[in-house]
Protein backbone atom coordinates (compact mmCIF):
# COMPACT_ATOMS: atom_id res chain seq x y z
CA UNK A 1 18.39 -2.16 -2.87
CA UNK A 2 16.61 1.07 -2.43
CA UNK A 3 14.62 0.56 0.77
CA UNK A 4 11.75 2.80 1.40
CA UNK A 5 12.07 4.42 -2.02
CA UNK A 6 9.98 4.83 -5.13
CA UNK A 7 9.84 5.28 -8.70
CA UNK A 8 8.59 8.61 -9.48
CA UNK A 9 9.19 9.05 -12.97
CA UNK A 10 11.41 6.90 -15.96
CA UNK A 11 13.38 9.77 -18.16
CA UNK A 12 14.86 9.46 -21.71
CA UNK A 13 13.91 10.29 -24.65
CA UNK A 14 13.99 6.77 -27.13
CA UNK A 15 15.72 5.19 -24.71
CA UNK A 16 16.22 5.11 -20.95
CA UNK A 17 18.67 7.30 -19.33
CA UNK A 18 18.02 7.87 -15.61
CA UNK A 19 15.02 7.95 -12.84
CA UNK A 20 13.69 10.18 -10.31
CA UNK A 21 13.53 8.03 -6.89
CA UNK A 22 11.54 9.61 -3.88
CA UNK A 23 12.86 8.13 -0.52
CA UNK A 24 9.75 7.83 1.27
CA UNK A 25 11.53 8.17 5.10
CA UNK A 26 13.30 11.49 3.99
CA UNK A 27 10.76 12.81 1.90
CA UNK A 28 13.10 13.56 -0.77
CA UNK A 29 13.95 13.28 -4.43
CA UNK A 30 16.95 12.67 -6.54
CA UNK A 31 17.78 11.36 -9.90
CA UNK A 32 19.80 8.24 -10.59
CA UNK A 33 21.41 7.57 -13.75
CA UNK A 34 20.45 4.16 -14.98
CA UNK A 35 20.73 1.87 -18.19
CA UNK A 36 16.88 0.10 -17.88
CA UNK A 37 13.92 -0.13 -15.86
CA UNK A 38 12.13 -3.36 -15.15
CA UNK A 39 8.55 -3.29 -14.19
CA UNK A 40 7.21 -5.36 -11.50
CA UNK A 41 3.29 -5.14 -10.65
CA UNK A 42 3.40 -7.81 -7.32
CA UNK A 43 4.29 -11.12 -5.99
CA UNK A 44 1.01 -12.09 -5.37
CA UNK A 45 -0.69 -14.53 -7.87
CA UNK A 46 -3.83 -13.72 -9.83
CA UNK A 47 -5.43 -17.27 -9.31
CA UNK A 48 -8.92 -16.22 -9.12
CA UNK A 49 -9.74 -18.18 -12.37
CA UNK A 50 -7.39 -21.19 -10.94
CA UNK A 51 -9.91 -21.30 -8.15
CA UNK A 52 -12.79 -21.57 -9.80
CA UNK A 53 -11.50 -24.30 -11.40
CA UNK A 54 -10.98 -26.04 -8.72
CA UNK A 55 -6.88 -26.35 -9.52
CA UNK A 56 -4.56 -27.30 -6.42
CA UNK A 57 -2.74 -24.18 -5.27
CA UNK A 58 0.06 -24.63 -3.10
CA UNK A 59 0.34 -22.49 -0.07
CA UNK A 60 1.51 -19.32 -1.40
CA UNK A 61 -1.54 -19.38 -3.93
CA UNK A 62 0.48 -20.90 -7.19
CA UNK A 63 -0.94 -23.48 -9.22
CA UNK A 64 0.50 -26.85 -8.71
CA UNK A 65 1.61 -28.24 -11.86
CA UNK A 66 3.63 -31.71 -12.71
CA UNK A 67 6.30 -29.88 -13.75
CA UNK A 68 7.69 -32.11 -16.63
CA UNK A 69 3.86 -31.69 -18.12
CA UNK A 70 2.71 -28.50 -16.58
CA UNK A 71 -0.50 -30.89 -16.28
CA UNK A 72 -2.60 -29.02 -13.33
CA UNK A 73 -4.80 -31.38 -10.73
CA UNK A 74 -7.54 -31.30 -13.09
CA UNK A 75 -7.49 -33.52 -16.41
CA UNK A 76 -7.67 -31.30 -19.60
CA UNK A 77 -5.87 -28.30 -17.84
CA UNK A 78 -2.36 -26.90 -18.00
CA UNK A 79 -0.73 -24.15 -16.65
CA UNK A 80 2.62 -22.25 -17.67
CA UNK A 81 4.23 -19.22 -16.56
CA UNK A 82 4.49 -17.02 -13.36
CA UNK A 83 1.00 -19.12 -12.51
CA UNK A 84 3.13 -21.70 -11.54
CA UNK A 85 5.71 -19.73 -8.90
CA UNK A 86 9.34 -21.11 -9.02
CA UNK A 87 11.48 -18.26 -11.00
CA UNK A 88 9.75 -14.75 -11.71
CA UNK A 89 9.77 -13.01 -14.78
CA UNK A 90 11.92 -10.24 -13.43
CA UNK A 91 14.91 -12.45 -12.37
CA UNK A 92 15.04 -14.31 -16.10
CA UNK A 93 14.43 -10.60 -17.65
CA UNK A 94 17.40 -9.31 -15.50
CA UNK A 95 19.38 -12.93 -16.16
């Protein structure tokens, strides 16, 4: 873990070969040598169209889904993916 660090830019030319990492506390910039790059945009759900709906989120804002169905509260709907919580993209990408 890089704490307090970001992404600045991903170099290669077909294929990835390092990054440029700006620690944010030191105000400084270096280049690591790396062998891919996942991208993560948040951790927080995009339920707005779950809400509408009037699905049953659970407390972190996931829909709630029988998970042997992926049957939502409401008859008709289903819901699949990161929607759902449980296991993100990035740790089956990185798995």
């Amino acid at each position: 873990m890089l704490w307090n660090s970001e992404v600045r830019e991903i170099l290669g030319e077909k294929i990835v070969k390092s990054v440029k990492i700006e620690d944010k506390t030191e105000r400084t910039l270096k280049e690591m040598p790396v062998d891919g790059v996942f991208i993560a945009i948040g951790y927080v759900p995009n339920n707005e169209i779950a809400k509408n709906l009037g699905l049953e989120l659970d407390a972190e804002g996931y829909v709630k889904v029988d998970l042997t169905t992926m049957r939502t509260s409401v008859p008709g709907i289903y819901a699949a993916g990161d929607i759902t919580g449980g296991l993100k993209q990035i740790v089956v990408a990185v798995g």
